[in-house]
PDB file of N, CA and C in Angstrom:
ATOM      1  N   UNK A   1      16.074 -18.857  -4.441  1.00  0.00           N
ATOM      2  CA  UNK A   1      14.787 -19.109  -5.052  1.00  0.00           C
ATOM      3  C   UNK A   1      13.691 -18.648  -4.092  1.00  0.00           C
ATOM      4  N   UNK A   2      12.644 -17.897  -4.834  1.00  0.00           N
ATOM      5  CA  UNK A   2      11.887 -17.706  -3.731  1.00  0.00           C
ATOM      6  C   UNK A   2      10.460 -18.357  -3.853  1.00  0.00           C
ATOM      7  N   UNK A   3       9.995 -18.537  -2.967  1.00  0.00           N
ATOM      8  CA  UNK A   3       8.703 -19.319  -3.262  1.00  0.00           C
ATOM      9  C   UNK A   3       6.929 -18.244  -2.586  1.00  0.00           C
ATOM     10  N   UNK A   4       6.178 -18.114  -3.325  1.00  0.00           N
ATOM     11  CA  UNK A   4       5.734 -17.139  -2.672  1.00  0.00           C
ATOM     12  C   UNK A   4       4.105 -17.983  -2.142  1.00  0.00           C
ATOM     13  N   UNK A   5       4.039 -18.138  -1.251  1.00  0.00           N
ATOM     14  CA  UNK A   5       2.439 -19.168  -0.563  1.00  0.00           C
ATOM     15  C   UNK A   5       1.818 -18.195   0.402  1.00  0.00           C
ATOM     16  N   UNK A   6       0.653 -18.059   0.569  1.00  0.00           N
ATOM     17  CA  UNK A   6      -0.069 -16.738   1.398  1.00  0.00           C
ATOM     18  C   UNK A   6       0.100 -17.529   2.612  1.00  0.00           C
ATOM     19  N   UNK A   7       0.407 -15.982   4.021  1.00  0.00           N
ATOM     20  CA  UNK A   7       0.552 -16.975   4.444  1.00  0.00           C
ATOM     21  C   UNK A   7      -0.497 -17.312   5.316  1.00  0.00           C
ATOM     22  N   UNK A   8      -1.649 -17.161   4.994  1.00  0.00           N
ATOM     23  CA  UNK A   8      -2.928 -17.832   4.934  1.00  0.00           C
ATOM     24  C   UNK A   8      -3.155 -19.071   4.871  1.00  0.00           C
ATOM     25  N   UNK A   9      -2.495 -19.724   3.648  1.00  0.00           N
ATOM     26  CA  UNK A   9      -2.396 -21.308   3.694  1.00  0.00           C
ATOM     27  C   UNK A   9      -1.669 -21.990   4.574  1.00  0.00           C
ATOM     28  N   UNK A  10      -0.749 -21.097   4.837  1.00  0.00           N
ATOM     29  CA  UNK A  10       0.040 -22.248   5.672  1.00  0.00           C
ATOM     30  C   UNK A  10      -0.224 -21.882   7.163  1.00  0.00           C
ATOM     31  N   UNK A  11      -1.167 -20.987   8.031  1.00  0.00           N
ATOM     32  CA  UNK A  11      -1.297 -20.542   8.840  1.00  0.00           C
ATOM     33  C   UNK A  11      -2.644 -21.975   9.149  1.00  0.00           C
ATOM     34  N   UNK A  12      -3.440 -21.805   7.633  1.00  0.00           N
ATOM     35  CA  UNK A  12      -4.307 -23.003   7.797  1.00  0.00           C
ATOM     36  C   UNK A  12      -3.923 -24.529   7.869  1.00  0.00           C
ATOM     37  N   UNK A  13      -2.858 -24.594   7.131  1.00  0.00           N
ATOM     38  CA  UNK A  13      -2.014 -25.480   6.814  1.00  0.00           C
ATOM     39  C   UNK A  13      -1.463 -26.307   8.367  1.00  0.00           C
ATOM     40  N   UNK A  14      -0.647 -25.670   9.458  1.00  0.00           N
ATOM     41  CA  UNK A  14      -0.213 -25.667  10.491  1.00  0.00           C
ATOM     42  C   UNK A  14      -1.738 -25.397  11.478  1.00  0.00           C
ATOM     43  N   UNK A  15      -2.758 -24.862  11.524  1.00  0.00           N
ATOM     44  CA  UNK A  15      -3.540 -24.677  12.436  1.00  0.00           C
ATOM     45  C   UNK A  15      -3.152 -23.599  13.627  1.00  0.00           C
ATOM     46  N   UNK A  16      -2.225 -22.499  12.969  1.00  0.00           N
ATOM     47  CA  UNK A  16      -1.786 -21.369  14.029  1.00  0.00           C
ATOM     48  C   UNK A  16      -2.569 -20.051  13.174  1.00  0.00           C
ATOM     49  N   UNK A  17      -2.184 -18.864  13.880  1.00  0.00           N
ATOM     50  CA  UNK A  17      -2.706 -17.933  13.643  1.00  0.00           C
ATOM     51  C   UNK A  17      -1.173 -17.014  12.366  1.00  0.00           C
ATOM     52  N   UNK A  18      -1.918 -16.595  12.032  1.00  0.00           N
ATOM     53  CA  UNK A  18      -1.208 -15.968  10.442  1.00  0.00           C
ATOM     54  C   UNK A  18      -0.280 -14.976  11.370  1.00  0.00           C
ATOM     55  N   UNK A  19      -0.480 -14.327  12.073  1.00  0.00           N
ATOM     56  CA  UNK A  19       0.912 -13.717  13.174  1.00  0.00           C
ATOM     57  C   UNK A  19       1.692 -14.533  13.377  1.00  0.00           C
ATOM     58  N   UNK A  20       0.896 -15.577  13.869  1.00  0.00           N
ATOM     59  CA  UNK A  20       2.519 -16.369  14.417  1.00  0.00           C
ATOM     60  C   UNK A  20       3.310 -17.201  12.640  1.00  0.00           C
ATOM     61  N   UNK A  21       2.346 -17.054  11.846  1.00  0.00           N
ATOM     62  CA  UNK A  21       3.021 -17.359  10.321  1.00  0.00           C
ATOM     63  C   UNK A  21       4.259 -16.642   9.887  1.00  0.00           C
ATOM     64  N   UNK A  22       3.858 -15.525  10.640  1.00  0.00           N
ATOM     65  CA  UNK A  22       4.676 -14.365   9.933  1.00  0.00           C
ATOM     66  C   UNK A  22       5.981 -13.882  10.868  1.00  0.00           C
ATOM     67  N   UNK A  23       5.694 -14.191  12.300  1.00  0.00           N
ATOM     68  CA  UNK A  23       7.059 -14.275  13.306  1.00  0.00           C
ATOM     69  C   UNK A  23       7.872 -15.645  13.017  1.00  0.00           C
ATOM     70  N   UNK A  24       7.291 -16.593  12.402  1.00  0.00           N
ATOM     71  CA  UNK A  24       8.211 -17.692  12.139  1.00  0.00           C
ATOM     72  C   UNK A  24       8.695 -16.924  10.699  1.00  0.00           C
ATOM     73  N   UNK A  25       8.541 -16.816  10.077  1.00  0.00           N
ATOM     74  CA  UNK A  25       9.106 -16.149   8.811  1.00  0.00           C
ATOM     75  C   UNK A  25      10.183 -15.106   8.828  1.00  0.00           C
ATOM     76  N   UNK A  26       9.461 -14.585   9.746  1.00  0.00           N
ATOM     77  CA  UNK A  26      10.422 -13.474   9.858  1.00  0.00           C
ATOM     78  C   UNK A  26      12.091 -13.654  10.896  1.00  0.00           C
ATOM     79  N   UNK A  27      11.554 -14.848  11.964  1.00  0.00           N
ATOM     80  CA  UNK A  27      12.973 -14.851  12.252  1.00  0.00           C
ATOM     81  C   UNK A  27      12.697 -16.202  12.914  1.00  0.00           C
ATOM     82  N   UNK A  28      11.558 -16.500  13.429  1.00  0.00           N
ATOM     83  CA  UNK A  28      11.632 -17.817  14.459  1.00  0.00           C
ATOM     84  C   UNK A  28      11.850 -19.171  13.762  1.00  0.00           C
ATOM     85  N   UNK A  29      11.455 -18.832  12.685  1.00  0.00           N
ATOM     86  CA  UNK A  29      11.786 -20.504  12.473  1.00  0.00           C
ATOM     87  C   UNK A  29      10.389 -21.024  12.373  1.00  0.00           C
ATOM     88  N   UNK A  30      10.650 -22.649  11.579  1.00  0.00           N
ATOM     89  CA  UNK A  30       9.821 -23.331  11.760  1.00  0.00           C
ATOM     90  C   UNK A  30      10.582 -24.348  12.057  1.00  0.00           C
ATOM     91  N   UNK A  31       9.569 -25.418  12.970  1.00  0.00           N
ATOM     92  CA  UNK A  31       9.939 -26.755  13.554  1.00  0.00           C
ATOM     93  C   UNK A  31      10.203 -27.755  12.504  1.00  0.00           C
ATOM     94  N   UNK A  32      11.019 -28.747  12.440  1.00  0.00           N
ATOM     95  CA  UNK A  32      11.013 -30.275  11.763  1.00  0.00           C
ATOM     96  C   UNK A  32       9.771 -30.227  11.641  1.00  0.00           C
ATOM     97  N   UNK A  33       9.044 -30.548  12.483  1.00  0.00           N
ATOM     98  CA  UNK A  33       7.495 -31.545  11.720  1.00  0.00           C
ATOM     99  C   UNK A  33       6.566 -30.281  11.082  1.00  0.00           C
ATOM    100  N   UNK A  34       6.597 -29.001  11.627  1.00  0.00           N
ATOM    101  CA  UNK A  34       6.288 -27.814  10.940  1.00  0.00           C
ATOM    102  C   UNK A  34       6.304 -28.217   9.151  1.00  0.00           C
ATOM    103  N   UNK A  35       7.832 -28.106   9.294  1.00  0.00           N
ATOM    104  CA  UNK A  35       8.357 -27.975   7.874  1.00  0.00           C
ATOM    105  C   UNK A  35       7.779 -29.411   7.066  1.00  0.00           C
ATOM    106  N   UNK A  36       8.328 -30.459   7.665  1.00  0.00           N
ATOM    107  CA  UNK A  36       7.029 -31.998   7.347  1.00  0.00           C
ATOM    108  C   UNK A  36       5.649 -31.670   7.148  1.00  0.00           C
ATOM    109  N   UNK A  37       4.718 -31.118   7.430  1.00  0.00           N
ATOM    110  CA  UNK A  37       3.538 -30.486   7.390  1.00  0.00           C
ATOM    111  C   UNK A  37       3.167 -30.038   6.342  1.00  0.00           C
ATOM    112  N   UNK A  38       4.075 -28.928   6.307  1.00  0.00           N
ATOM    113  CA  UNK A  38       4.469 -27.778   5.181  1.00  0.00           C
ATOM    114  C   UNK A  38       4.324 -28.594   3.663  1.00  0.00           C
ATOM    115  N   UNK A  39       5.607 -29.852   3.695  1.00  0.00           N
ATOM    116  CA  UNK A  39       6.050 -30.555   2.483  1.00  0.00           C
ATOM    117  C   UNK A  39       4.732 -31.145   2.162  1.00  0.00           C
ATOM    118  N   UNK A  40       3.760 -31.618   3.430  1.00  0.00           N
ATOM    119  CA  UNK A  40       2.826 -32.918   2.840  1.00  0.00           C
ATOM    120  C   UNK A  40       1.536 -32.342   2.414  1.00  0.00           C
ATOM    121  N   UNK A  41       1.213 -30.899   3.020  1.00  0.00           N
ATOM    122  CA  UNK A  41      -0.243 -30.412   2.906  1.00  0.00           C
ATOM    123  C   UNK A  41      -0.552 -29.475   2.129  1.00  0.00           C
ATOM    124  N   UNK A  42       0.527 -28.788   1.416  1.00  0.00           N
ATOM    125  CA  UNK A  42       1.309 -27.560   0.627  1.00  0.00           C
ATOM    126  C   UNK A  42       1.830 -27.804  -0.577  1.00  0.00           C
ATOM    127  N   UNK A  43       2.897 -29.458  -0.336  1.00  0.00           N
ATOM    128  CA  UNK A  43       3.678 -29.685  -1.384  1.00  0.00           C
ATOM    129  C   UNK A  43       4.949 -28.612  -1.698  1.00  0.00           C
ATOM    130  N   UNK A  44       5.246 -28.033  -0.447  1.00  0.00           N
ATOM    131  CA  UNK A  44       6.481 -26.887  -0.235  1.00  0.00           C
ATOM    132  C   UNK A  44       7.715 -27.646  -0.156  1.00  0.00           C
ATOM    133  N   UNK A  45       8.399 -28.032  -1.096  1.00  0.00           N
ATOM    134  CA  UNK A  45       9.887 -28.548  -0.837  1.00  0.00           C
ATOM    135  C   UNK A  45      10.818 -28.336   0.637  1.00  0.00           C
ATOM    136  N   UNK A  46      11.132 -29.772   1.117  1.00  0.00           N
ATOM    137  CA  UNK A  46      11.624 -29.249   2.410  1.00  0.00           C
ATOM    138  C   UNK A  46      12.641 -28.114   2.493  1.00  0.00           C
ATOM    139  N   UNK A  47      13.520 -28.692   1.242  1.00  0.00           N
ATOM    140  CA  UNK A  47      15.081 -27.811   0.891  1.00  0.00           C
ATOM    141  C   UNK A  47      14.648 -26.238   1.201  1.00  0.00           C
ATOM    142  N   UNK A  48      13.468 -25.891   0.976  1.00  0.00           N
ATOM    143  CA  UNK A  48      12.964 -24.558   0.649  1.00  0.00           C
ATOM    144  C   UNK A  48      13.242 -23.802   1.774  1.00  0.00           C
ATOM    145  N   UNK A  49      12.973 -24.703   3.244  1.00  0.00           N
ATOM    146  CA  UNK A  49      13.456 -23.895   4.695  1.00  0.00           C
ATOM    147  C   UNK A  49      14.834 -23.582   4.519  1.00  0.00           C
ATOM    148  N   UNK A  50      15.422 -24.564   4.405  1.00  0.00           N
ATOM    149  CA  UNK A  50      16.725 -24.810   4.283  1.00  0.00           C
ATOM    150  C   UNK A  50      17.584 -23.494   3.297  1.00  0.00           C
ATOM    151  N   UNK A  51      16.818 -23.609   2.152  1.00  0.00           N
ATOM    152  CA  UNK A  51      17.872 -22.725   1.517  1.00  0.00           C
ATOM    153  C   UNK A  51      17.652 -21.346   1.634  1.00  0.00           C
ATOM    154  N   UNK A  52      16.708 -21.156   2.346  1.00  0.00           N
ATOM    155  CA  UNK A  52      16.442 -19.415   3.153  1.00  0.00           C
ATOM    156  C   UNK A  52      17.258 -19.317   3.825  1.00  0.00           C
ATOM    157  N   UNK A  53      17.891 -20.054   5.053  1.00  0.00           N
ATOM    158  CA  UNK A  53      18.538 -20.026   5.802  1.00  0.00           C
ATOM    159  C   UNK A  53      19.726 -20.000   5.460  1.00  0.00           C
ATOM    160  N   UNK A  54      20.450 -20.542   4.515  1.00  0.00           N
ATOM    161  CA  UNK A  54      21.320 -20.626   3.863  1.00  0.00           C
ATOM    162  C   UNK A  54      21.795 -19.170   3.148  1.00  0.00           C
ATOM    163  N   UNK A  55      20.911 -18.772   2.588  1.00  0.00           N
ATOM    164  CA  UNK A  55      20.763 -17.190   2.002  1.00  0.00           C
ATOM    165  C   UNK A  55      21.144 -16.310   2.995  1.00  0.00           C
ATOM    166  N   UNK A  56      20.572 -16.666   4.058  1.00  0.00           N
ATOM    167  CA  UNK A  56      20.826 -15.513   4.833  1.00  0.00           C
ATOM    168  C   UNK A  56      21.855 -15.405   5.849  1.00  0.00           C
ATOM    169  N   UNK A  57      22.455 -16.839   5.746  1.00  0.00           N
ATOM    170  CA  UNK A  57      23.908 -16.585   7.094  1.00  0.00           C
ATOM    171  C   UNK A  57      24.516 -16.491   5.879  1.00  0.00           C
ATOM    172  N   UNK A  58      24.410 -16.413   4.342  1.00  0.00           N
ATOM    173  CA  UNK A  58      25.827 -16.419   3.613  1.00  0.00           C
ATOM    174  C   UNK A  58      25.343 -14.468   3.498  1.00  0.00           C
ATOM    175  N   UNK A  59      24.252 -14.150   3.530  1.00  0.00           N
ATOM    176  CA  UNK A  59      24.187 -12.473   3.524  1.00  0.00           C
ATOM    177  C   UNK A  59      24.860 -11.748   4.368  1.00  0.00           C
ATOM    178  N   UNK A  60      24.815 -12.635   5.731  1.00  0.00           N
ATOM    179  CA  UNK A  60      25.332 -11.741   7.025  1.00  0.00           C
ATOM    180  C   UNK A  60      26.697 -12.074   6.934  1.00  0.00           C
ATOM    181  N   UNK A  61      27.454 -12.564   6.005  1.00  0.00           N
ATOM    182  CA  UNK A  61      28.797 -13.187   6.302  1.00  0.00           C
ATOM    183  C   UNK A  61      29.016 -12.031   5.534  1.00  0.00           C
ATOM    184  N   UNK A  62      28.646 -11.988   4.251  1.00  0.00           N
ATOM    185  CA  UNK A  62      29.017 -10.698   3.364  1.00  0.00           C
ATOM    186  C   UNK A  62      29.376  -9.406   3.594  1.00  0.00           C
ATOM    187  N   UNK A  63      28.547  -9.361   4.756  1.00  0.00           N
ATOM    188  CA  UNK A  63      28.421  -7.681   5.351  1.00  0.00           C
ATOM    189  C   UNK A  63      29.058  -7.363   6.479  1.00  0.00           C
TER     190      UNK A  63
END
């Protein structure tokens, strides 16, 4: 499932800069309370980190 939020909001959302939005996206991760943040100020389902991650070690298993 994909969920699509600019990542503008959540750059505002978190109080970081939209680069570092987009290096967590792209591979770093976001923190527990990140993702808590995310759920309370956004309304972004926690599962939502979760099942990216999920997507993508079952992609790299594939290949």
């Amino acid at each position: 499932m994909v969920h699509k939020i600019r990542q503008k909001a959540i750059a505002d959302a978190l109080n970081i800069s939209i680069s570092t939005v987009y290096r967590k996206i792209k591979g770093l991760g976001f923190t527990q309370q990140e993702v808590y943040e995310l759920n309370q100020k956004l309304d972004i389902p926690v599962h939502t980190f979760y099942d990216e991650i999920e997507e993508t070690i079952e992609h790299k298993h594939a290949q």
